[in-house]
PDB file of N, CA and C in Angstrom:
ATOM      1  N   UNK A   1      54.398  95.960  97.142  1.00  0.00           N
ATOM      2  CA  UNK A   1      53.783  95.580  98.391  1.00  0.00           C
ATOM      3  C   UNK A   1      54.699  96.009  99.534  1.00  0.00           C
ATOM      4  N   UNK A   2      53.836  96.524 100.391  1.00  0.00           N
ATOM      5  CA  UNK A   2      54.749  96.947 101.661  1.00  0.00           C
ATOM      6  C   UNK A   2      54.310  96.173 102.659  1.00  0.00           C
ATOM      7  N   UNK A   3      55.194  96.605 103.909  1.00  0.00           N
ATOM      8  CA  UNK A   3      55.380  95.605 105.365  1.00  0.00           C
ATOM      9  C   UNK A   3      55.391  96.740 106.374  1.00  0.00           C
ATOM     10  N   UNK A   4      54.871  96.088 107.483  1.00  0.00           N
ATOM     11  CA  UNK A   4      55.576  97.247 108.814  1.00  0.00           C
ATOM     12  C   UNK A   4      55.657  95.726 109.437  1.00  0.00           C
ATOM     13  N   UNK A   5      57.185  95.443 110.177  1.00  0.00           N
ATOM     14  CA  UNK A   5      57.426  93.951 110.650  1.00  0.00           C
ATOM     15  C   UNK A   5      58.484  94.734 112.277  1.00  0.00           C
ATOM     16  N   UNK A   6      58.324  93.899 112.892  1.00  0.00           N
ATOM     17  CA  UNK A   6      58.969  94.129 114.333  1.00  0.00           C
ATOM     18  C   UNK A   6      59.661  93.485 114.767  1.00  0.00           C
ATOM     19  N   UNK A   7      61.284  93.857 114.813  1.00  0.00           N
ATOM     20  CA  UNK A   7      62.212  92.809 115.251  1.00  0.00           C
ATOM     21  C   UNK A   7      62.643  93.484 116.193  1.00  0.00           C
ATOM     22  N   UNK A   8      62.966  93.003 117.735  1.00  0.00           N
ATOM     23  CA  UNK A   8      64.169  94.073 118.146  1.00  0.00           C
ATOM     24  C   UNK A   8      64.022  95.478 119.068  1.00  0.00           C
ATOM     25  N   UNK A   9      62.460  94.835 119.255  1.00  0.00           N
ATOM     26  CA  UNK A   9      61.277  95.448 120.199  1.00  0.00           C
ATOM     27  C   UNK A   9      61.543  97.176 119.362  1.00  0.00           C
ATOM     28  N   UNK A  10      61.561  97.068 118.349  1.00  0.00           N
ATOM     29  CA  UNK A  10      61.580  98.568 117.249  1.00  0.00           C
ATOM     30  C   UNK A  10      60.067  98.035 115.477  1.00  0.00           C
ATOM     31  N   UNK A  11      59.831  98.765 115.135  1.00  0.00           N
ATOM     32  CA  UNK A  11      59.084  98.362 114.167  1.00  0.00           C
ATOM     33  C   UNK A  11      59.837  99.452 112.754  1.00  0.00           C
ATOM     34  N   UNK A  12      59.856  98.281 111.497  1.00  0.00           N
ATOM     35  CA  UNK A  12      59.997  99.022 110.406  1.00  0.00           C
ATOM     36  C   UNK A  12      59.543  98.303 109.056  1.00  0.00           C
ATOM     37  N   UNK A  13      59.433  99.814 108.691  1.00  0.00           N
ATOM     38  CA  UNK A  13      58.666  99.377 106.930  1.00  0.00           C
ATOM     39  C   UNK A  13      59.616  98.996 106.135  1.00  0.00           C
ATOM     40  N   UNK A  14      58.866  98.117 105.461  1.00  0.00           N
ATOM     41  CA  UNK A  14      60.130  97.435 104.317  1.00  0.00           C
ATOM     42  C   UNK A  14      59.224  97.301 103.228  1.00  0.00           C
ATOM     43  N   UNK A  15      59.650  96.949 102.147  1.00  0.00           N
ATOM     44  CA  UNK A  15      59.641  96.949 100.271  1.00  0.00           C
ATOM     45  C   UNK A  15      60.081  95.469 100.020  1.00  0.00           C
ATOM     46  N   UNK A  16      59.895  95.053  99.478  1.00  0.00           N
ATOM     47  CA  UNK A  16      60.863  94.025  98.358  1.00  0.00           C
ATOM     48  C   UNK A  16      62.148  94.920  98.031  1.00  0.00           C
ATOM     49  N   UNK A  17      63.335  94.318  98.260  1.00  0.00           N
ATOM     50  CA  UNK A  17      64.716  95.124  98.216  1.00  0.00           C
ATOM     51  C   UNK A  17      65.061  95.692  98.988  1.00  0.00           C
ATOM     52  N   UNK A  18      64.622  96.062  99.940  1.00  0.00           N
ATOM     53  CA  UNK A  18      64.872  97.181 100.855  1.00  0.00           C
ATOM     54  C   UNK A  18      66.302  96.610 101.799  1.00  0.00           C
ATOM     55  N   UNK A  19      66.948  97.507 101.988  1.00  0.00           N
ATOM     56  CA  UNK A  19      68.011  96.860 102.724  1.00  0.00           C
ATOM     57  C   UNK A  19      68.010  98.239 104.094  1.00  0.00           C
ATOM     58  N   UNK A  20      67.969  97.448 105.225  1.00  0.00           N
ATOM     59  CA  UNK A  20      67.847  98.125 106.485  1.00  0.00           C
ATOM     60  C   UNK A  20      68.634  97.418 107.551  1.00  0.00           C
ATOM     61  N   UNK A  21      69.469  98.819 108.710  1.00  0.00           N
ATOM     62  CA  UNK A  21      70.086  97.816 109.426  1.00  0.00           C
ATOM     63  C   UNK A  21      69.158  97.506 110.964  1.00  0.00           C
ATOM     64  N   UNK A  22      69.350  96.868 111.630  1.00  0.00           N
ATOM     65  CA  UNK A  22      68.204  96.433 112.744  1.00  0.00           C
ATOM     66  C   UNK A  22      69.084  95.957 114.417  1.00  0.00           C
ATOM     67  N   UNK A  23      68.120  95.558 114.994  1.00  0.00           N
ATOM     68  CA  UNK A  23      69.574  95.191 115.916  1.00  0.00           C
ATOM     69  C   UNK A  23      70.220  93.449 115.703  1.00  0.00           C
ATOM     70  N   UNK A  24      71.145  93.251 116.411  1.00  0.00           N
ATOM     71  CA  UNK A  24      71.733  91.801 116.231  1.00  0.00           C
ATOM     72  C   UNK A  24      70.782  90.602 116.104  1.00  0.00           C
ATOM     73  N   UNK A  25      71.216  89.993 114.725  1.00  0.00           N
ATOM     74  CA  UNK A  25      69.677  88.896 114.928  1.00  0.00           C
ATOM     75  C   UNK A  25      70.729  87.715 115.037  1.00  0.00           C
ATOM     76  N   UNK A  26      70.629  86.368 115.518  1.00  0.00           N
ATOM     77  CA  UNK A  26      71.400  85.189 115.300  1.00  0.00           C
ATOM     78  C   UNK A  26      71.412  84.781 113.701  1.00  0.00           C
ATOM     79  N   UNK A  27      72.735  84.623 113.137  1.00  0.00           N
ATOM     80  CA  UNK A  27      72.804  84.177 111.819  1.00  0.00           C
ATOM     81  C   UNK A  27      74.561  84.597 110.968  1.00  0.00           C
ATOM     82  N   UNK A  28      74.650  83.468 110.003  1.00  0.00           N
ATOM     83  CA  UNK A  28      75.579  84.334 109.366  1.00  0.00           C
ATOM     84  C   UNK A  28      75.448  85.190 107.899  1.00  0.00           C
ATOM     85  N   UNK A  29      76.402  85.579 107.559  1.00  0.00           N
ATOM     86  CA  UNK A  29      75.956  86.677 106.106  1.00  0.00           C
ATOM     87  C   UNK A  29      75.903  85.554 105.398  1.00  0.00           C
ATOM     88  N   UNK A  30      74.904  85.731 104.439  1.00  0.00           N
ATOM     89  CA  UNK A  30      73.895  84.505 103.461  1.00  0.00           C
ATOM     90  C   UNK A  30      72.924  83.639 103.941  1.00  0.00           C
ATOM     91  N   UNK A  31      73.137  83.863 105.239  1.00  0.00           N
ATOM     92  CA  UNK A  31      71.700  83.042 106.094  1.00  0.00           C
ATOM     93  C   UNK A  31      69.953  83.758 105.664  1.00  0.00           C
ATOM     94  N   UNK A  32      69.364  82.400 105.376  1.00  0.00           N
ATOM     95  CA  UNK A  32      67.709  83.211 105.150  1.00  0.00           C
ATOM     96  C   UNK A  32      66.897  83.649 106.660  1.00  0.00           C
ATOM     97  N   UNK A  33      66.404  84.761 106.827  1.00  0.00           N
ATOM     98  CA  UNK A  33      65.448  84.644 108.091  1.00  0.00           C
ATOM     99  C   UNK A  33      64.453  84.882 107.684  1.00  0.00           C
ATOM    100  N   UNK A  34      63.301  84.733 108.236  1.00  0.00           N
ATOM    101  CA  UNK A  34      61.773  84.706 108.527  1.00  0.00           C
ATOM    102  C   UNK A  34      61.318  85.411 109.648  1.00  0.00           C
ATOM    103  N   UNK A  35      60.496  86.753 109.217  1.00  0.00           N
ATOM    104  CA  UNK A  35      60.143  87.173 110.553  1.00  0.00           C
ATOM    105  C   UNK A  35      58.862  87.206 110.083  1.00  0.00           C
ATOM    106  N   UNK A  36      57.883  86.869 111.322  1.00  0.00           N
ATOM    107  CA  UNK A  36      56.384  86.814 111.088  1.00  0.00           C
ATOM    108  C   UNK A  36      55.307  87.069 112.319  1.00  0.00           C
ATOM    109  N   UNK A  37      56.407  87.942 112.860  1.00  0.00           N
ATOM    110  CA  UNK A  37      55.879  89.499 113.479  1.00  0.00           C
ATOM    111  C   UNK A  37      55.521  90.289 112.535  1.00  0.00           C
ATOM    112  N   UNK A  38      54.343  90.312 111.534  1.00  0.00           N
ATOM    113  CA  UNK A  38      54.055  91.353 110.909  1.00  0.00           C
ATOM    114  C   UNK A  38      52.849  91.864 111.093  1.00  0.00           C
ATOM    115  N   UNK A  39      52.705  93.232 111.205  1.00  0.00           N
ATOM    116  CA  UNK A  39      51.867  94.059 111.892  1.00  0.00           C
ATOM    117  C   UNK A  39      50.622  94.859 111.225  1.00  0.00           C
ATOM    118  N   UNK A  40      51.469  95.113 109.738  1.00  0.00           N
ATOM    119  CA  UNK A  40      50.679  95.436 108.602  1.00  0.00           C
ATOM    120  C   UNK A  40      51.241  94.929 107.112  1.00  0.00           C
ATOM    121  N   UNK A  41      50.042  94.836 106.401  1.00  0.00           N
ATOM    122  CA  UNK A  41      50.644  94.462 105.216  1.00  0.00           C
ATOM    123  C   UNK A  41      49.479  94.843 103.833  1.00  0.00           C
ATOM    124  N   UNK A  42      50.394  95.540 102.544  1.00  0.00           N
ATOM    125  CA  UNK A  42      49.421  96.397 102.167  1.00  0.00           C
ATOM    126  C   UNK A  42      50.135  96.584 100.923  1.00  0.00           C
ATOM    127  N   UNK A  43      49.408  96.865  99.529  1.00  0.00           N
ATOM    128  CA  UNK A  43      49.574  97.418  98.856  1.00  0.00           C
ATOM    129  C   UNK A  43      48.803  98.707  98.627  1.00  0.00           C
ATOM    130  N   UNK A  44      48.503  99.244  96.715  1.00  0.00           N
ATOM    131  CA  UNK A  44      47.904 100.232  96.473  1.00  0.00           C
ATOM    132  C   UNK A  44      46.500 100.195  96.591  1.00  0.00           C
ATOM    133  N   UNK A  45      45.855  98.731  96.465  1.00  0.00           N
ATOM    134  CA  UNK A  45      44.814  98.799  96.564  1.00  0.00           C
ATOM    135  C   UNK A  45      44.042  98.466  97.803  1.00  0.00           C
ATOM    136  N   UNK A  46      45.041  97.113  98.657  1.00  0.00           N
ATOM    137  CA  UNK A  46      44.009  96.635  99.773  1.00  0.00           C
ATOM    138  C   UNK A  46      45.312  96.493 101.171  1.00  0.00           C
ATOM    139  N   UNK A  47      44.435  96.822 102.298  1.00  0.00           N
ATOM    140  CA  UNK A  47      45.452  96.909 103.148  1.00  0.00           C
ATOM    141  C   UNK A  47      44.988  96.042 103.944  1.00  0.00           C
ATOM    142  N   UNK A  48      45.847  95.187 104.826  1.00  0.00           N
ATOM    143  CA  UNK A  48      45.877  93.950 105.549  1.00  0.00           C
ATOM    144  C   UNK A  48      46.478  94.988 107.393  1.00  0.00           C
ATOM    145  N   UNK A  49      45.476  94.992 108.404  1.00  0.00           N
ATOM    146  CA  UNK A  49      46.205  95.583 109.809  1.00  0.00           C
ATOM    147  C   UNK A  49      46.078  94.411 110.307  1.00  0.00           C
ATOM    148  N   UNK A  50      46.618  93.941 111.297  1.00  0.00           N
ATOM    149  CA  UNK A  50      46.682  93.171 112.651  1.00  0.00           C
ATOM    150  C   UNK A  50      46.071  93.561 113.655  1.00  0.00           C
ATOM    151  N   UNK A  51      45.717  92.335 114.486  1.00  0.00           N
ATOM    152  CA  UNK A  51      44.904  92.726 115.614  1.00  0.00           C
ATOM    153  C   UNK A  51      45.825  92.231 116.393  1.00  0.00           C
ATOM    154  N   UNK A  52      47.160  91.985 116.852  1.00  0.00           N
ATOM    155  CA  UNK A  52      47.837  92.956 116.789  1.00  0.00           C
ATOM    156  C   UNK A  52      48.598  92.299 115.284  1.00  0.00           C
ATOM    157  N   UNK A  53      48.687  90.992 114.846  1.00  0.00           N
ATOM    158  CA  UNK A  53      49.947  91.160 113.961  1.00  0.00           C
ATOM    159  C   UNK A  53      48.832  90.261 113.027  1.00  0.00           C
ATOM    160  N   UNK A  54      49.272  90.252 111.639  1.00  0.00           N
ATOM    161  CA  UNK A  54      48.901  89.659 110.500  1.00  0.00           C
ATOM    162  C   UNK A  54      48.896  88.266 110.649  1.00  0.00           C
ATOM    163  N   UNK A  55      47.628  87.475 110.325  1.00  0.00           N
ATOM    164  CA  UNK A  55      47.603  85.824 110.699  1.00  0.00           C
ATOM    165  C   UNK A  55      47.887  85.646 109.080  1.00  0.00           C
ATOM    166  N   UNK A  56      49.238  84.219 109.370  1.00  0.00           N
ATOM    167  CA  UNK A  56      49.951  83.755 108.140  1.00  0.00           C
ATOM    168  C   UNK A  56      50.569  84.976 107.232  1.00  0.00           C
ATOM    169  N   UNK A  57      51.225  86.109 107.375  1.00  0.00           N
ATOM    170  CA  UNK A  57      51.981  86.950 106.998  1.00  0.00           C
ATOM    171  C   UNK A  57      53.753  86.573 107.391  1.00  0.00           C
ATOM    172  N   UNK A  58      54.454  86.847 106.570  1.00  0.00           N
ATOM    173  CA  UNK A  58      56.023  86.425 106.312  1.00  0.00           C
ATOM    174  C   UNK A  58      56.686  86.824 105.609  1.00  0.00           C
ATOM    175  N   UNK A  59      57.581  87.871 106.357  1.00  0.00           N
ATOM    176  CA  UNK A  59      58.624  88.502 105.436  1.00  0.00           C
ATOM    177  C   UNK A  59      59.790  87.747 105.398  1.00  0.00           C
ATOM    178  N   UNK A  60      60.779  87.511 104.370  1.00  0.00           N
ATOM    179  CA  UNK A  60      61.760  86.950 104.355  1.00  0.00           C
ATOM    180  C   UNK A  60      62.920  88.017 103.852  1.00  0.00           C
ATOM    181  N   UNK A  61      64.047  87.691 104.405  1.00  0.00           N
ATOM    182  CA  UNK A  61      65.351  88.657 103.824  1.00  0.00           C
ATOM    183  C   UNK A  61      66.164  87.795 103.920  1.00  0.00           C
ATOM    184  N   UNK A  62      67.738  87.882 103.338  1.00  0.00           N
ATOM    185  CA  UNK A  62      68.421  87.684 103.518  1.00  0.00           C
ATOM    186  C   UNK A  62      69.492  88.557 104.262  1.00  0.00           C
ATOM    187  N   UNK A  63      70.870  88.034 105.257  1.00  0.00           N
ATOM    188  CA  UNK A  63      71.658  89.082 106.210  1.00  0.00           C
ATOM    189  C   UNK A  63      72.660  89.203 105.134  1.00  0.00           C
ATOM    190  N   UNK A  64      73.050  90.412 105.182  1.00  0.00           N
ATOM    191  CA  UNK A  64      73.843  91.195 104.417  1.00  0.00           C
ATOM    192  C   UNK A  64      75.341  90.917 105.230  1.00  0.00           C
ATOM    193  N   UNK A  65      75.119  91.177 106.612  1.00  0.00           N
ATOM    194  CA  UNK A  65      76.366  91.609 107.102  1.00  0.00           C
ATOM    195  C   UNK A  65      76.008  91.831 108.735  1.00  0.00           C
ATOM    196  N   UNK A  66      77.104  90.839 109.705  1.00  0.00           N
ATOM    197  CA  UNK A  66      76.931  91.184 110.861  1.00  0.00           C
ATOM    198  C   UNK A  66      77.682  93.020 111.499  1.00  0.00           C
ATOM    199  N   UNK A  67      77.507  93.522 111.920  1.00  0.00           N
ATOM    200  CA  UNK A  67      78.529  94.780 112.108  1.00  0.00           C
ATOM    201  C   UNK A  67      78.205  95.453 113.799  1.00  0.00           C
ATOM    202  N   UNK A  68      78.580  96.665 113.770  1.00  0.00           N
ATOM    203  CA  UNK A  68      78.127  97.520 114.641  1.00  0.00           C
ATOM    204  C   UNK A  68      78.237  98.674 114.316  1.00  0.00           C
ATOM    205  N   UNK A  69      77.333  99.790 115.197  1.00  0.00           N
ATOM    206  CA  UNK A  69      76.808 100.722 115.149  1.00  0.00           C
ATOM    207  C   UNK A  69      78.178 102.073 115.508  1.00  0.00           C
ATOM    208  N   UNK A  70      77.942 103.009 114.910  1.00  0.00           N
ATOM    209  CA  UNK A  70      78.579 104.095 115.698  1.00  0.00           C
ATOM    210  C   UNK A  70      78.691 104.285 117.016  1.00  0.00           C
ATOM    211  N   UNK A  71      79.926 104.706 117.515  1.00  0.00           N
ATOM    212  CA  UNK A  71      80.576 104.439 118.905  1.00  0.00           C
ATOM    213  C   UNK A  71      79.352 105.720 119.571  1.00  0.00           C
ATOM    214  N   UNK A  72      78.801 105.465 120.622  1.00  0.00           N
ATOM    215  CA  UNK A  72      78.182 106.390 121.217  1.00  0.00           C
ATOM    216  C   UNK A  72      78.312 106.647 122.683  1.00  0.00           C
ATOM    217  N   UNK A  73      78.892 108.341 123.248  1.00  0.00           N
ATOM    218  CA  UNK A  73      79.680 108.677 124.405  1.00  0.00           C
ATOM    219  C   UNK A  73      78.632 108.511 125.434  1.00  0.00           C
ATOM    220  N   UNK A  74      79.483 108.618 126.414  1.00  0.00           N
ATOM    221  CA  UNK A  74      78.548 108.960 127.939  1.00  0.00           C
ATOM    222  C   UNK A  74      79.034 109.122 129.351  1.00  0.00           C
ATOM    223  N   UNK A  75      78.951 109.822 129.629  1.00  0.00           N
ATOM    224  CA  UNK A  75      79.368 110.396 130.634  1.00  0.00           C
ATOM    225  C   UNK A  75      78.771 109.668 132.223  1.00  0.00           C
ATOM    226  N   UNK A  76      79.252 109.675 133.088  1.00  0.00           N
ATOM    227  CA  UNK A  76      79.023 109.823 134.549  1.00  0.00           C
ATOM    228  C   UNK A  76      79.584 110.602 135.640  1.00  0.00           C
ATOM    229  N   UNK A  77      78.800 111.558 136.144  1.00  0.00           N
ATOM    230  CA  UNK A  77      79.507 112.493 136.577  1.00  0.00           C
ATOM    231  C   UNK A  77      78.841 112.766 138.268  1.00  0.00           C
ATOM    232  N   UNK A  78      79.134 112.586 139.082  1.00  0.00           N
ATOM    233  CA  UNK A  78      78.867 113.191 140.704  1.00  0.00           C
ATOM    234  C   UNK A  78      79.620 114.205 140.778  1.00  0.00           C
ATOM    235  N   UNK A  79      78.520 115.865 140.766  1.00  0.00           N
ATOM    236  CA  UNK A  79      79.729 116.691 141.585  1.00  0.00           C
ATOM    237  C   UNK A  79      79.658 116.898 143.061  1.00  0.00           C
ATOM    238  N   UNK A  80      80.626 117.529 143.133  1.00  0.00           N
ATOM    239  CA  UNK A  80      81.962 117.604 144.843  1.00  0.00           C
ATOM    240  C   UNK A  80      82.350 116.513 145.129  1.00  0.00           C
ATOM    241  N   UNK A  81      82.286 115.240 144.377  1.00  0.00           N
ATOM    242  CA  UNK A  81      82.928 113.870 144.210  1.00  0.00           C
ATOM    243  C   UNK A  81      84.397 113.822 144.151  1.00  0.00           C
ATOM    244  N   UNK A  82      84.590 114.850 142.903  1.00  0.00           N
ATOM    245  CA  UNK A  82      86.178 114.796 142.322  1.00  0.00           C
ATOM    246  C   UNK A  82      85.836 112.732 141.542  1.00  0.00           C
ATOM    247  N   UNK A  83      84.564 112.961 141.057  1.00  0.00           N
ATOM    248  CA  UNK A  83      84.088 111.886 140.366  1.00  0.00           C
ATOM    249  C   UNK A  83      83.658 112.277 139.008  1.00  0.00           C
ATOM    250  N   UNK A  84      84.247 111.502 137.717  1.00  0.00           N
ATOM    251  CA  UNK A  84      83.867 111.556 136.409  1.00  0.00           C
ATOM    252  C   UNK A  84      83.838 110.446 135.625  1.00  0.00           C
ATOM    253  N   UNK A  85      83.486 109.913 134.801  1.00  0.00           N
ATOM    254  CA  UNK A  85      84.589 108.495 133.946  1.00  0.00           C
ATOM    255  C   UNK A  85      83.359 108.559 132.917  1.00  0.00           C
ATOM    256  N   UNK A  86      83.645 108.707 131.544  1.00  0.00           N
ATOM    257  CA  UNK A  86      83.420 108.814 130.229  1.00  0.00           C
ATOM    258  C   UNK A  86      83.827 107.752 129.521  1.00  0.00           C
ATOM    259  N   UNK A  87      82.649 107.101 129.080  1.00  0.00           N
ATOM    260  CA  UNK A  87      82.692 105.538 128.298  1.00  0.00           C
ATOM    261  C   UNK A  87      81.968 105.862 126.814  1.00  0.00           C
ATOM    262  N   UNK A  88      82.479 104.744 126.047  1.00  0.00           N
ATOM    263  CA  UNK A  88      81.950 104.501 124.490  1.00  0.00           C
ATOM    264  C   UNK A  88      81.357 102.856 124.624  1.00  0.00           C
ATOM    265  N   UNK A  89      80.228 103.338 123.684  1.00  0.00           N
ATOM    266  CA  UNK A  89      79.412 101.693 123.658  1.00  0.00           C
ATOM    267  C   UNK A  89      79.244 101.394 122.320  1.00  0.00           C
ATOM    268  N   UNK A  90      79.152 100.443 121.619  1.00  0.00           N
ATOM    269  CA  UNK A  90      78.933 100.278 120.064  1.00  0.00           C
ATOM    270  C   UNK A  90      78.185  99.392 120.286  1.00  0.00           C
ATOM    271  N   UNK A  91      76.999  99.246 119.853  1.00  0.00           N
ATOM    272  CA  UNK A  91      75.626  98.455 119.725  1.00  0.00           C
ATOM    273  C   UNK A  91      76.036  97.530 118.025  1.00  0.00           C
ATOM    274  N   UNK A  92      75.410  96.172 118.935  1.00  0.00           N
ATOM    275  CA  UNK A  92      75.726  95.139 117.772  1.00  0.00           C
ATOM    276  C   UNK A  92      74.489  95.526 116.803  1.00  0.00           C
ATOM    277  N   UNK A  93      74.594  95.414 115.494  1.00  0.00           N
ATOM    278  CA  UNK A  93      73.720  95.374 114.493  1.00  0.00           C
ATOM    279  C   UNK A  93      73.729  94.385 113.181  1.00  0.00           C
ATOM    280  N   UNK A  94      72.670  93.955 112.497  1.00  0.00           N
ATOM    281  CA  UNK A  94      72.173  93.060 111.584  1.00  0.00           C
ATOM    282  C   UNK A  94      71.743  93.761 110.264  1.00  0.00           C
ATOM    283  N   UNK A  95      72.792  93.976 108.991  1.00  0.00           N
ATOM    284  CA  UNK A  95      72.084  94.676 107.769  1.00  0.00           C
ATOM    285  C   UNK A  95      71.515  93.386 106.945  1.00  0.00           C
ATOM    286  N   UNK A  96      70.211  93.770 106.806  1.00  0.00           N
ATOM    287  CA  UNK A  96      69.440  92.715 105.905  1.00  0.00           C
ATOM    288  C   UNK A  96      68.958  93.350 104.493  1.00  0.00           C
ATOM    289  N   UNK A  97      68.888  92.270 103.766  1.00  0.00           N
ATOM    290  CA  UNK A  97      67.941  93.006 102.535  1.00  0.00           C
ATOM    291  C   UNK A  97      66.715  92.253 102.472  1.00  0.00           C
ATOM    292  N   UNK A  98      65.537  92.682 102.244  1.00  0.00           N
ATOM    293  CA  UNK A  98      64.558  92.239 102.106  1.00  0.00           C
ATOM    294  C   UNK A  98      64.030  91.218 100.772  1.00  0.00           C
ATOM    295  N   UNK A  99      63.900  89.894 100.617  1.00  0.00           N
ATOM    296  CA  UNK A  99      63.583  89.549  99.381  1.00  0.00           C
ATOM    297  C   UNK A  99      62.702  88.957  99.234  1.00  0.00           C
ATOM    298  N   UNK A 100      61.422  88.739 100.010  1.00  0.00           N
ATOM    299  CA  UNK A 100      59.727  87.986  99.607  1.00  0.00           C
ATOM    300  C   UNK A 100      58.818  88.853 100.633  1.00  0.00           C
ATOM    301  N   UNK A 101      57.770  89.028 100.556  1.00  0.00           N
ATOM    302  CA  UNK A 101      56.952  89.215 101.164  1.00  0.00           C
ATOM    303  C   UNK A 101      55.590  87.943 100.969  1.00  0.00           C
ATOM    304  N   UNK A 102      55.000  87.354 101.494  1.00  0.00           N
ATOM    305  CA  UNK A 102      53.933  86.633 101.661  1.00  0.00           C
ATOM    306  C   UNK A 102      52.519  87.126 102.565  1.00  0.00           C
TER     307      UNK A 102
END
């Protein structure tokens, strides 16, 4: 059985098992969450869409691990300023594994 669930104003498909990272959710590693923003829900034979999200649908995972993301550059630059300054940002992230679907 599959999912398309939306955390994080982003949407993604998940499995039973699936382990995906997402952005920062509140929790610690071994905490259960419940998300039930789900949008679609479907196996091989019958598929469940939302108008917009699935009534009584619930994915559950458990958090793997709080972390962050790869450092990502950026520049600011005005020319005939004699103006530049180049920064790094690391975006907080949430690895979960997926373990019920309902």
């Amino acid at each position: 059985m599959l999912a398309i669930i939306k955390t994080g104003g982003k949407q993604y498909k998940v499995e039973k098992g699936d382990k995906i990272k997402i952005e920062k959710i509140k929790g610690k590693e071994g905490d259960k969450v419940i998300f039930e923003e789900v949008l679609l829900l479907g196996d091989d034979k019958k598929i469940k869409v939302g108008n917009p999200l699935v009534k009584a649908a619930k994915v559950e995972a458990k958090i793997l691990k709080q972390t962050k993301n790869k450092k990502v550059w950026g520049i600011k630059h005005k020319p005939k300023k004699r103006y530049k300054v180049k920064f790094g940002h690391k975006q907080l992230a949430t690895e979960i594994e997926i373990t019920q679907i309902k």
